[in-house]
Protein backbone atom coordinates (compact mmCIF):
# COMPACT_ATOMS: atom_id res chain seq x y z
CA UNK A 1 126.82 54.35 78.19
CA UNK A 2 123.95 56.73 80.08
CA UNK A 3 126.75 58.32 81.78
CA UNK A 4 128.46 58.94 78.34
CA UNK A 5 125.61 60.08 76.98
CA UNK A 6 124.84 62.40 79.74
CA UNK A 7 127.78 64.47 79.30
CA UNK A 8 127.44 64.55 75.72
CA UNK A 9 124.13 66.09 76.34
CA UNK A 10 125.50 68.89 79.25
CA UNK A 11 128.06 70.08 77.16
CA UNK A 12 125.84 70.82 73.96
CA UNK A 13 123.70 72.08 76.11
CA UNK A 14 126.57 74.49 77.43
CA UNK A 15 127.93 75.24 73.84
CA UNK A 16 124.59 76.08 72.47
CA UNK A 17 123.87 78.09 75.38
CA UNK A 18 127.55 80.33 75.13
CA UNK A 19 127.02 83.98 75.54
CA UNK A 20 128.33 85.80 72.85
CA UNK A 21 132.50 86.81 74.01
CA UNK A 22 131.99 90.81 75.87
CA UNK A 23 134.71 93.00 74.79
CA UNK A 24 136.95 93.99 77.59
CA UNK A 25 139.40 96.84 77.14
CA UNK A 26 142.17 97.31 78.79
CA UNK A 27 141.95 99.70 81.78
CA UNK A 28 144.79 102.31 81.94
CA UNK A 29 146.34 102.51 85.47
CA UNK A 30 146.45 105.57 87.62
CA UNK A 31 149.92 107.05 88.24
CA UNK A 32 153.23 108.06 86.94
CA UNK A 33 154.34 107.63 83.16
CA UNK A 34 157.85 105.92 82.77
CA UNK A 35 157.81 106.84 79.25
CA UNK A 36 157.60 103.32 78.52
CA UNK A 37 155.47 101.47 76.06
CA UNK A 38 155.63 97.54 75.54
CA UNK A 39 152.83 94.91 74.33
CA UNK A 40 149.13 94.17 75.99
CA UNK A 41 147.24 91.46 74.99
CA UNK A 42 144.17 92.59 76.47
CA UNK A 43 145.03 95.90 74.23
CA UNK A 44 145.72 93.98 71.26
CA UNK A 45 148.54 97.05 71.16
CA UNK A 46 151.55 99.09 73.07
CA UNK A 47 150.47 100.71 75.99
CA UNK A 48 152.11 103.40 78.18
CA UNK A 49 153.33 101.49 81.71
CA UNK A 50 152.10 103.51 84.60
CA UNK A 51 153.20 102.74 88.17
CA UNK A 52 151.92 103.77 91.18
CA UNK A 53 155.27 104.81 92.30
CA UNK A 54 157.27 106.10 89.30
CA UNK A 55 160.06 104.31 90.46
CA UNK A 56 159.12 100.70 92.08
CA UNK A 57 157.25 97.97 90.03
CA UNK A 58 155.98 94.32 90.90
CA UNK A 59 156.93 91.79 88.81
CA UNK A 60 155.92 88.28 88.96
CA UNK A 61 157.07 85.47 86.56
CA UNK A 62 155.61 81.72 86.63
CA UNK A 63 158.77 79.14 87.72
CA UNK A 64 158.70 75.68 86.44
CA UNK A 65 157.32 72.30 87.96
CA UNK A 66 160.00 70.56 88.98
CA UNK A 67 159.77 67.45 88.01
CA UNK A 68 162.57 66.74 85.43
CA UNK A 69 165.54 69.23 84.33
CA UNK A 70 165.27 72.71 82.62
CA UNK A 71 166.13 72.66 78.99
CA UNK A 72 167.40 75.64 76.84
CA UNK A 73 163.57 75.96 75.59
CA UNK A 74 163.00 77.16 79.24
CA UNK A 75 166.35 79.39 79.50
CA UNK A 76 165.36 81.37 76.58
CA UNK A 77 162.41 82.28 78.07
CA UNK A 78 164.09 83.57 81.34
CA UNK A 79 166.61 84.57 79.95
CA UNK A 80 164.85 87.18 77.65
CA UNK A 81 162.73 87.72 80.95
CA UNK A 82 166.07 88.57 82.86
CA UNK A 83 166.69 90.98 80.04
CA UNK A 84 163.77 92.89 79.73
CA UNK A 85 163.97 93.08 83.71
CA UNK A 86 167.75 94.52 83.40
CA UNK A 87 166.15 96.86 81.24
CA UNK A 88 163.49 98.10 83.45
CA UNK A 89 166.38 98.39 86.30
CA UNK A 90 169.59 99.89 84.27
CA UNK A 91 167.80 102.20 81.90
CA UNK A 92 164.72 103.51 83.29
CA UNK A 93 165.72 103.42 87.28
CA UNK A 94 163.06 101.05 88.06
CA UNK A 95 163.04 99.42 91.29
CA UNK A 96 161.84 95.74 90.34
CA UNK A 97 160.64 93.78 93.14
CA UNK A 98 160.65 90.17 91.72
CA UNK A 99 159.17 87.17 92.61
CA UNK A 100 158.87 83.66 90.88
CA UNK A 101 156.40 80.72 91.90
CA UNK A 102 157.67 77.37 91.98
CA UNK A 103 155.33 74.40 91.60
CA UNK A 104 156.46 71.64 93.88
CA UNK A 105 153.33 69.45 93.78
CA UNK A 106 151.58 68.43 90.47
CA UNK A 107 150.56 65.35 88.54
CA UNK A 108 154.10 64.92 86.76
CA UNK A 109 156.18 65.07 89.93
CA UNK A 110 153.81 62.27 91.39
CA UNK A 111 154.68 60.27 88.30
CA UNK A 112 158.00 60.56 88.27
CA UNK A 113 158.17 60.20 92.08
CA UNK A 114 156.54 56.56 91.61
CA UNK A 115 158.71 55.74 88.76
CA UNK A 116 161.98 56.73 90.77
CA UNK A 117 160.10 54.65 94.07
CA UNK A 118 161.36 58.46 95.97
CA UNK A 119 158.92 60.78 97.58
CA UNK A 120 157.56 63.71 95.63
CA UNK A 121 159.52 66.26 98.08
CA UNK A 122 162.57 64.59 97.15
CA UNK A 123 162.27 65.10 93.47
CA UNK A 124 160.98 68.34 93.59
CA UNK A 125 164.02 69.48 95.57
CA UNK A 126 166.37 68.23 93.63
CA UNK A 127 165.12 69.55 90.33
CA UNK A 128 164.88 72.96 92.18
CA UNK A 129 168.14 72.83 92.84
CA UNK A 130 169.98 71.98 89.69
CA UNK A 131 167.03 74.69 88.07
CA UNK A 132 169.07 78.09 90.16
CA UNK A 133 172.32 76.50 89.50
CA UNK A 134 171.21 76.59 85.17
CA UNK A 135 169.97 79.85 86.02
CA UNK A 136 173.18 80.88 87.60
CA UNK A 137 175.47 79.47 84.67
CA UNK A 138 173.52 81.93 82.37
CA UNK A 139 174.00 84.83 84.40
CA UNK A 140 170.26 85.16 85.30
CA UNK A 141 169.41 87.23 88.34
CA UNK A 142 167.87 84.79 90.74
CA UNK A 143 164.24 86.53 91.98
CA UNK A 144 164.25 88.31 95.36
CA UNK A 145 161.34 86.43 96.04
CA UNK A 146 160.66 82.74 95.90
CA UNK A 147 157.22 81.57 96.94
CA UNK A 148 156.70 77.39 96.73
CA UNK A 149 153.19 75.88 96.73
CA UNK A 150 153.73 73.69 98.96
CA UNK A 151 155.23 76.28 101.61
CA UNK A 152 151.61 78.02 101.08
CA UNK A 153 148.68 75.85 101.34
CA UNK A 154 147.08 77.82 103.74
CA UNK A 155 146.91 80.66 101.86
CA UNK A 156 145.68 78.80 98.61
CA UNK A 157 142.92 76.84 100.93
CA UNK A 158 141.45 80.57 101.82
CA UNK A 159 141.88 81.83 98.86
CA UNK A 160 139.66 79.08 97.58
CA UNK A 161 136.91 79.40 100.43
CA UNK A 162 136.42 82.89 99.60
CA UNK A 163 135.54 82.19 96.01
CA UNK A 164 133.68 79.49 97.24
CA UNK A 165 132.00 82.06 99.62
CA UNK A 166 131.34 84.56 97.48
CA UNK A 167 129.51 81.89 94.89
CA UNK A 168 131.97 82.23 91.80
CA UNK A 169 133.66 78.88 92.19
CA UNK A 170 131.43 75.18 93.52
CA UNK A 171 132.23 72.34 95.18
CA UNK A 172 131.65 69.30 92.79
CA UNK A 173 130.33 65.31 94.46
CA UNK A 174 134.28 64.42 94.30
CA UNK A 175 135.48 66.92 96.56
CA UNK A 176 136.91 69.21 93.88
CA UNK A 177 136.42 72.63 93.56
CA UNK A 178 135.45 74.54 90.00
CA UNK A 179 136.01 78.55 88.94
CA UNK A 180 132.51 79.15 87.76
CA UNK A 181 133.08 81.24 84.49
CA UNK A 182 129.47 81.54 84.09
CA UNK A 183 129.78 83.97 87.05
CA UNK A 184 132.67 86.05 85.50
CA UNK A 185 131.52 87.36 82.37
CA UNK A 186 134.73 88.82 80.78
CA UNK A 187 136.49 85.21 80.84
CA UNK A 188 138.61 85.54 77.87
CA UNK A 189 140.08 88.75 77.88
CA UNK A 190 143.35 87.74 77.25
CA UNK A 191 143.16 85.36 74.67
CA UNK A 192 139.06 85.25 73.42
CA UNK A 193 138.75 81.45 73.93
CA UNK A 194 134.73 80.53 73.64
CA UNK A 195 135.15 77.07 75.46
CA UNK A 196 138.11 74.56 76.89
CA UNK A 197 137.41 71.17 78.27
CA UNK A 198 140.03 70.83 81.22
CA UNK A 199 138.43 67.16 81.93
CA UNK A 200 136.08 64.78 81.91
CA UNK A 201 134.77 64.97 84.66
CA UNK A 202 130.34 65.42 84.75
CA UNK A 203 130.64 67.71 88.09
CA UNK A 204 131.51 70.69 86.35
CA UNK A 205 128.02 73.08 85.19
CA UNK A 206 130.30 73.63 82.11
CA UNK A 207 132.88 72.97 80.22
CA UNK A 208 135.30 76.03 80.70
CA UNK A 209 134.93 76.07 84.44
CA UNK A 210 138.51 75.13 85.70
CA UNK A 211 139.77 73.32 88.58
CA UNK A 212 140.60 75.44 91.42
CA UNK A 213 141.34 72.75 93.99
CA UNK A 214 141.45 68.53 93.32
CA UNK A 215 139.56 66.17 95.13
CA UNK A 216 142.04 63.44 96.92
CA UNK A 217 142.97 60.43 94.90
CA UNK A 218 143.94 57.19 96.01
CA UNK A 219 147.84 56.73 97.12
CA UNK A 220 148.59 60.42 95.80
CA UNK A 221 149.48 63.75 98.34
CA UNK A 222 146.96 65.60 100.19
CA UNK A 223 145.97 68.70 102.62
CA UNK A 224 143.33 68.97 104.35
CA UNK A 225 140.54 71.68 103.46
CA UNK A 226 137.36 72.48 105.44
CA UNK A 227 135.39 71.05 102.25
CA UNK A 228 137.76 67.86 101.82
CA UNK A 229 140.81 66.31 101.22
CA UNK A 230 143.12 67.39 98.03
CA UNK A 231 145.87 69.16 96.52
CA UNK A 232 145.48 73.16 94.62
CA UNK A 233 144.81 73.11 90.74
CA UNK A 234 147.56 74.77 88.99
CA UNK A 235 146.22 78.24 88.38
CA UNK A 236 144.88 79.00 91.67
CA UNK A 237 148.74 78.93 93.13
CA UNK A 238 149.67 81.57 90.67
CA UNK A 239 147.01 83.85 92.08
CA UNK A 240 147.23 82.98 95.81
CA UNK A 241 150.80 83.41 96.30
CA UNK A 242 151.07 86.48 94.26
CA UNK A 243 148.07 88.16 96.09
CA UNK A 244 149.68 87.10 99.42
CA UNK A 245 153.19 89.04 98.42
CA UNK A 246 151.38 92.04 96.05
CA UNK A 247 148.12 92.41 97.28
CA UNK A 248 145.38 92.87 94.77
CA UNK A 249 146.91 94.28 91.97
CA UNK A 250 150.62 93.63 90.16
CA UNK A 251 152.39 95.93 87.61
CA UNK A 252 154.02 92.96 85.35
CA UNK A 253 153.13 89.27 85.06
CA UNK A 254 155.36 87.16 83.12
CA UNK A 255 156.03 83.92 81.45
CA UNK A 256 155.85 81.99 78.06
CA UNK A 257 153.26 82.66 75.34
CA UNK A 258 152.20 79.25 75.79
CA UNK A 259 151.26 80.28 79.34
CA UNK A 260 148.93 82.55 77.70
CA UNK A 261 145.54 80.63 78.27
CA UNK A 262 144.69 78.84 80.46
CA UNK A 263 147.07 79.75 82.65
CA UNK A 264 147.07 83.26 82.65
CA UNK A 265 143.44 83.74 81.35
CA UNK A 266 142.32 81.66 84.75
CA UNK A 267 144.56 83.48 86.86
CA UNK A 268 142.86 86.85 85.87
CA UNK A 269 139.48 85.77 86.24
CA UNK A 270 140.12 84.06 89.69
CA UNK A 271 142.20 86.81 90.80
CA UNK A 272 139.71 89.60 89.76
CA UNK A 273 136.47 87.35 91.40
CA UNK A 274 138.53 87.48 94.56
CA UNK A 275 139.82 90.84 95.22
CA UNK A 276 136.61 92.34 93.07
CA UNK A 277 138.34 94.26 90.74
CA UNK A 278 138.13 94.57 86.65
CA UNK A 279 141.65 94.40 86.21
CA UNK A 280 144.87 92.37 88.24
CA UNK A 281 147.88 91.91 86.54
CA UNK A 282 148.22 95.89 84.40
CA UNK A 283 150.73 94.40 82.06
CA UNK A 284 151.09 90.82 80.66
CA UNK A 285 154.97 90.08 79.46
CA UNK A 286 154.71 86.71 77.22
CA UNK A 287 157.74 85.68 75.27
CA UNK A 288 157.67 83.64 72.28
CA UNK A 289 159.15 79.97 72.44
CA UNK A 290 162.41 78.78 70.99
CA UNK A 291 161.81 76.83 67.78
CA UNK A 292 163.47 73.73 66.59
CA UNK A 293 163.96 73.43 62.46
CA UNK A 294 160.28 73.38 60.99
CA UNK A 295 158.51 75.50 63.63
CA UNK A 296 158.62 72.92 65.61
CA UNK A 297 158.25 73.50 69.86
CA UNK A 298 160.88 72.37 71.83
CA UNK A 299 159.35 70.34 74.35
CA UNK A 300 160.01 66.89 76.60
CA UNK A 301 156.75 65.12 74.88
CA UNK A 302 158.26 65.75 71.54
CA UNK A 303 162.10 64.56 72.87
CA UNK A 304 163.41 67.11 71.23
CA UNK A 305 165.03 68.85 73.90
CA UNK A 306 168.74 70.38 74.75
CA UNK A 307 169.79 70.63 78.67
CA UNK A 308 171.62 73.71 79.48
CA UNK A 309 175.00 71.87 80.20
CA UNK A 310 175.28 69.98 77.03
CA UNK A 311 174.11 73.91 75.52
CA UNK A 312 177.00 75.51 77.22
CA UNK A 313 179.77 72.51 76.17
CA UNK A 314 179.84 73.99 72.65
CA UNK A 315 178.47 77.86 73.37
CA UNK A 316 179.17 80.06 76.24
CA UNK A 317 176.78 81.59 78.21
CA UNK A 318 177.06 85.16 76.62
CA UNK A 319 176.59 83.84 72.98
CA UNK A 320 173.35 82.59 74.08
CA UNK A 321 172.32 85.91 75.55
CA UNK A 322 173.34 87.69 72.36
CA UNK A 323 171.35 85.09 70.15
CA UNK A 324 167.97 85.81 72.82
CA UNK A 325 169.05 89.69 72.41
CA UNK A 326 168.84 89.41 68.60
CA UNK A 327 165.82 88.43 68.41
CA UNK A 328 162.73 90.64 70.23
CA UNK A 329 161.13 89.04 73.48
CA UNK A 330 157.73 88.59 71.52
CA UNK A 331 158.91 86.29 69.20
CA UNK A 332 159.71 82.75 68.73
CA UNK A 333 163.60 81.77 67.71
CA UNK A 334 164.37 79.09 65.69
CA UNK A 335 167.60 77.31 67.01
CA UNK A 336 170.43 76.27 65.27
CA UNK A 337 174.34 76.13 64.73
CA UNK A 338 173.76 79.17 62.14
CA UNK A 339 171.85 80.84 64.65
CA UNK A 340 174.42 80.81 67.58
CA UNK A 341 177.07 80.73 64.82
CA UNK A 342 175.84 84.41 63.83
CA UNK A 343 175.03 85.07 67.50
CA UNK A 344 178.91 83.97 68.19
CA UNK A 345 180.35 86.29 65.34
CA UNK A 346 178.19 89.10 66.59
CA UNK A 347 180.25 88.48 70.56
CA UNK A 348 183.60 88.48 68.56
CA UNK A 349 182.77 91.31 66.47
CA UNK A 350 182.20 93.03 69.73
CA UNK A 351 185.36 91.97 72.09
CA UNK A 352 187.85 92.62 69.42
CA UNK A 353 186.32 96.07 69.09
CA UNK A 354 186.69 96.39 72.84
CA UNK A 355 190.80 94.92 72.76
CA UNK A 356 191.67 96.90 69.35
CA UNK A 357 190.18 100.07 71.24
CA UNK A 358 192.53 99.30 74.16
CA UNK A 359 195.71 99.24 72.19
CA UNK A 360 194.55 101.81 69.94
CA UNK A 361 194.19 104.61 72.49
CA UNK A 362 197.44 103.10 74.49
CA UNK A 363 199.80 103.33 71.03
CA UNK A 364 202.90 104.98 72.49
CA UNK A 365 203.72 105.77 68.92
CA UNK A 366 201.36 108.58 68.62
CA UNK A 367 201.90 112.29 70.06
CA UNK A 368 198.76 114.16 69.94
CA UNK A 369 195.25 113.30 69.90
CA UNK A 370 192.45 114.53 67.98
CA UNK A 371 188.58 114.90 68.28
CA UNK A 372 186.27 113.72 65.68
CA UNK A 373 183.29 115.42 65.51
CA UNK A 374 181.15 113.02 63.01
CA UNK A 375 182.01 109.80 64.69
CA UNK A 376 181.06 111.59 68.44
CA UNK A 377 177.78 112.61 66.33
CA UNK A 378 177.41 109.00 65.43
CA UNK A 379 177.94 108.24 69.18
CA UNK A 380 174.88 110.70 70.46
CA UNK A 381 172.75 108.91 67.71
CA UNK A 382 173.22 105.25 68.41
CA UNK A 383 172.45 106.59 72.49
CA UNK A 384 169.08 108.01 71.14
CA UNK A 385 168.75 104.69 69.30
CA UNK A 386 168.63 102.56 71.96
CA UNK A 387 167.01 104.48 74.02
CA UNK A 388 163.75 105.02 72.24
CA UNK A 389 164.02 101.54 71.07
CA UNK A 390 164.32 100.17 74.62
CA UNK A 391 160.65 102.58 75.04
CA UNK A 392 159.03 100.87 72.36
CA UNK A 393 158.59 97.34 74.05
CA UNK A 394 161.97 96.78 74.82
CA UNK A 395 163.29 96.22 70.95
CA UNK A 396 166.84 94.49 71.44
CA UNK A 397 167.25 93.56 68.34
CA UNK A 398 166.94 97.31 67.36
CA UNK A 399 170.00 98.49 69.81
CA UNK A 400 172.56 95.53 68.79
CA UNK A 401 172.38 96.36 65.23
CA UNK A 402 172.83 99.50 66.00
CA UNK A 403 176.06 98.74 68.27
CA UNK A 404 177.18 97.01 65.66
CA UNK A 405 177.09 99.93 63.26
CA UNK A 406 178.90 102.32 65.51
CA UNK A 407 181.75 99.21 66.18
CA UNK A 408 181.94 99.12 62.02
CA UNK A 409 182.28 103.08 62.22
CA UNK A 410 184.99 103.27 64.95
CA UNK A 411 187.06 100.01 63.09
CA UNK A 412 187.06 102.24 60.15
CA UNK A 413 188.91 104.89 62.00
CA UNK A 414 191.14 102.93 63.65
CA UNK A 415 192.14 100.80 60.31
CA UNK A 416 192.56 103.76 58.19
CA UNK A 417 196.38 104.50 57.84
CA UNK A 418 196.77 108.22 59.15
CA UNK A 419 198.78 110.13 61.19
CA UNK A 420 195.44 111.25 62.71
CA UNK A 421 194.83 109.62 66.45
CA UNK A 422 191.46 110.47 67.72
CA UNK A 423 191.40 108.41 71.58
CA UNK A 424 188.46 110.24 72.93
CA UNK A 425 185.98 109.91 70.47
CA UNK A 426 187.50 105.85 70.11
CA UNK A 427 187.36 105.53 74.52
CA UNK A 428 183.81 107.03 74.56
CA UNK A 429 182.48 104.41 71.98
CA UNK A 430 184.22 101.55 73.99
CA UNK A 431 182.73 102.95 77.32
CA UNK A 432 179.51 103.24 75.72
CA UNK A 433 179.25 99.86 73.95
CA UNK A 434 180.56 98.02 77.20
CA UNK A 435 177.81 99.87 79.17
CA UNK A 436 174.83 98.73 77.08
CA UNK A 437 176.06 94.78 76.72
CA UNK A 438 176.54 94.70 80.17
CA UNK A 439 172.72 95.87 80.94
CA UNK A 440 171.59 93.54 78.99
CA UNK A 441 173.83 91.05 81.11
CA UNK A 442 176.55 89.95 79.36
CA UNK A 443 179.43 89.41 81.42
CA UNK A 444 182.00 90.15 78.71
CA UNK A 445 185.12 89.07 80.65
CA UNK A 446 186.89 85.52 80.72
CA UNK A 447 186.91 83.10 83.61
CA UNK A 448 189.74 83.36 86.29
CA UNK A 449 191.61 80.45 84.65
CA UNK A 450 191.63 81.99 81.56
CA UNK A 451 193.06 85.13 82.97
CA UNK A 452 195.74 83.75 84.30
CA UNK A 453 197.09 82.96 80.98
CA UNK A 454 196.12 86.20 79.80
CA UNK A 455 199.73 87.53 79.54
CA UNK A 456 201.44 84.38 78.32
CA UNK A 457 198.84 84.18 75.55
CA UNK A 458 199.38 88.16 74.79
CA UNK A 459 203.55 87.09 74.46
CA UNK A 460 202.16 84.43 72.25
CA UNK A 461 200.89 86.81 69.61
CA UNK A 462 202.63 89.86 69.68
CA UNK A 463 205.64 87.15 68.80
CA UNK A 464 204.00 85.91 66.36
CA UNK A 465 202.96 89.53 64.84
CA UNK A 466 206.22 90.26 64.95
CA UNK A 467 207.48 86.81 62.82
CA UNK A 468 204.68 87.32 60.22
CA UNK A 469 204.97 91.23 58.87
CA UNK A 470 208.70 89.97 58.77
CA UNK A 471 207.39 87.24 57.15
CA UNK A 472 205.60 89.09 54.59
CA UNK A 473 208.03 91.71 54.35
CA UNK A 474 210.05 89.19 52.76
CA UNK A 475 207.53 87.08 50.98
CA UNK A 476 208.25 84.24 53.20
CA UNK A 477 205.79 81.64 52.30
CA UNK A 478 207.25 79.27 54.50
CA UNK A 479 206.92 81.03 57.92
CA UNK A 480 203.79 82.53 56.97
CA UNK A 481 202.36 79.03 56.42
CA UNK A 482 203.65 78.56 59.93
CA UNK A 483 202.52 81.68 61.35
CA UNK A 484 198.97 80.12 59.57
CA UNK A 485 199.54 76.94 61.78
CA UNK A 486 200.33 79.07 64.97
CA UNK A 487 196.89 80.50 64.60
CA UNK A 488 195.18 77.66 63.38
CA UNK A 489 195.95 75.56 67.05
CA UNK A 490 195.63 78.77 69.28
CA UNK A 491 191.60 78.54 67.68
CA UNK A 492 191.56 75.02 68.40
CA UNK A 493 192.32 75.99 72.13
CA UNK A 494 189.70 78.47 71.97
CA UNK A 495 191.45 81.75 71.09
CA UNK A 496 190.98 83.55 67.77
CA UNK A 497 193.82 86.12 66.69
CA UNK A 498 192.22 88.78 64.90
CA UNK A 499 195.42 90.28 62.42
CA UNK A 500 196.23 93.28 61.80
CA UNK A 501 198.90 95.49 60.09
CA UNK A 502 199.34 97.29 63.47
CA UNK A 503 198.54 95.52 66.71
CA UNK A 504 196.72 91.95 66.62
CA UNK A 505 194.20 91.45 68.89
CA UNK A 506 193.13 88.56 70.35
CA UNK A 507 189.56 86.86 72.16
CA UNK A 508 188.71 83.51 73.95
CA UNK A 509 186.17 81.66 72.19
CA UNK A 510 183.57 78.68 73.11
């Protein structure tokens, strides 16, 4: 009860004692303009991104614990990070040197090492593993540089002393070791949180000071430290392994907006305490979370959760990129079948484009080709399009709609019934609209298995092109209800024919 009422008592104290939040701005780096602009939340706005070198950037995202298996929740969020880093890379010539932190020791692997009677090394590993190969089977690019916490204790243990040296973080009576936010007076920059309790426990002086370092428990992992026995608090890994691969500042830190605070927020103020600087990480990427019907976070507490396999048994791997591209990094998607339904239609829309193109400008009927000056126009629009959308925060949405709008234009051309054949203008568009999906990382292009049946499938339907104009030449009701059946089993084996008067076209499906 007195030791109850004692904390009771320090944190009022604390509360009623909170300094009023002091604005921090943003500091502009020095350097070269990439005529880029994306999101700060220190801002609150768009800023320009300035690198050092105009042409190489750090980038740093948080990996996962690995403690139980990745669910599409997660590959969302990489997947949009993947994106925005293809964009960086493909469009604006960016060097990107990448790194990603995994956390290998934490309280959940130690749980689920003791339910699974295995050691926490061997559960970590194997969740590592089977995360890069879910990665992998969405076509993410895997990080050139992989730092694990427990490869790096040394260089968390003096990053630690050094706060502890320099009197912005204490050693508490249990062996832990606190941040002292007291000391570092622009706490909150990132997201203008007055107070957090991390724990209970009565050595902190207050109650947003944050564990840098845990004292040993009982029967759980340990290193040894010159203050004690324990294991890194979750933040201060961030900051030591990054520091120990960027030094004391990095261009882009990434992750999920629920990473936001504390995560992030701690990772600044620990990071700026050690290296004594106002400002570490120049630009903050956070990407919004994917919903479940109702707003609703997808998340193992709530057991609401999809694994990547069972994801990709019923969508493929580039529908799920086109739903993430559809929808800007920033903000939150709410999945469901009408979701990658539309996100599915969208991929069609775009591959039968691609084939119709092909056999349009290879039609050995036509003799002479001609230019078309408004749809080449429309051409050198939709380029500036994307472009300046890609500059304003990386706006994908923006450049598939308008893809989409130049497809509809070029379809119109190549549909309307004219001796006119215009194959530049219709090889430029294909080139063009290839190009950008493929930045963005869609592979666009069927597995080897289905490419072997390529031709046999192509026999398949121009056959049965041939049967149906016949077919409705004559009014055949019969055969075309057949030709109806032909095309109703070919989709149930995964490949739609698209029909047309002139050449049918034809794309695999998931």
């Amino acid at each position: 009860m007195q030791k109850n009422l004692s904390m009771f008592v320090r944190r009022l104290t604390h509360v009623c004692s909170l300094k009023p939040y002091k604005e921090t701005k943003w500091l502009m780096p020095n350097g070269n303009p990439i005529g880029v602009y994306v999101y700060n939340c220190v801002a609150g706005q768009r800023v320009p991104v300035i690198l050092n070198d105009p042409h190489i950037a750090t980038w740093y995202s948080c990996g996962p614990t690995v403690y139980d298996s990745a669910h599409i929740g997660h590959a969302s969020c990489y997947v949009k990070l993947d994106i925005v880093q293809r964009i960086l890379t493909s469009f604006f010539n960016i060097k990107l040197v990448t790194a990603m932190g995994i956390t290998d020791i934490d309280d959940k692997i130690i749980k689920k090492a003791k339910e699974t009677n295995s050691d926490f090394r061997t559960v970590a590993k194997q969740y590592e593993h089977e995360f890069w190969l879910d990665l992998s089977s969405l076509n993410i690019e895997k990080p050139l540089i992989i730092t694990r916490v427990s490869d790096h204790m040394n260089t968390i243990e003096s990053f630690v002393q050094k706060l502890v040296d320099s009197e912005m973080a204490y050693i508490a009576g249990d062996g832990s070791v606190y941040f002292d936010t007291d000391k570092f007076p622009a706490y909150g920059k990132l997201e203008k949180q007055q107070e957090t309790v991390e724990s209970n426990s009565t050595d902190k002086r207050n109650a947003m000071d944050f564990a840098v370092w845990k004292g040993e428990k009982p029967g759980e992992p340990s290193w040894q430290a010159s203050w004690g026995k324990g294991r890194p608090g979750w933040h201060i890994e961030c900051s030591a392994m990054v520091s120990k691969v960027f030094g004391s500042q990095i261009d882009f830190h990434a992750g999920g907006i629920d990473l936001r605070f504390p995560h992030h927020e701690n990772e600044e103020a620990q990071s700026c305490a050690f290296h004594g600087t106002r400002q570490w990480a120049n630009y903050w990427i956070h990407v919004g979370h994917l919903q479940m019907k109702g707003d609703t976070k997808m998340s193992k507490s709530l057991k609401n959760t999809i694994s990547i396999p069972k994801l990709l048994e019923s969508f493929s791997a580039d529908t799920f990129r086109m739903a993430c591209l559809t929808s800007h990094y920033r903000y939150s998607i709410e999945y469901s079948d009408k979701v990658m339904k539309t996100a599915e239609d969208n991929l069609k829309k775009f591959k039968f484009f691609l084939k119709d193109a092909f056999n349009y400008v290879n039609d050995n009927t036509k003799t002479i080709g001609y230019y078309n000056d408004k749809l080449l126009h429309e051409l050198q629009t939709a380029e500036e399009s994307i472009l300046e959308a890609l500059k304003h925060d990386f706006d994908t949405a923006k450049c598939v709609t308008t893809l989409l709008s130049l497809v509809s234009s070029a379809n119109k051309l190549m549909k309307t019934d004219s001796s006119e054949y215009y194959p530049v203008p219709i090889t430029l568009i294909a080139e063009f609209v290839t190009s950008i999906l493929q930045k963005f990382g869609l592979k666009l292009h069927e597995s080897s298995e289905e490419a072997v049946s390529d031709s046999l499938i192509d026999t398949l339907v121009e056959f049965r092109h041939t049967v149906r104009l016949n077919a409705l030449s004559r009014k055949d009701k019969e055969l075309l209800n057949a030709c109806d059946i032909v095309r109703d089993k070919m989709k149930s084996i995964k490949v739609q024919i698209n029909d047309s008067n002139k050449t049918p076209s034809w794309v695999f499906t998931k």
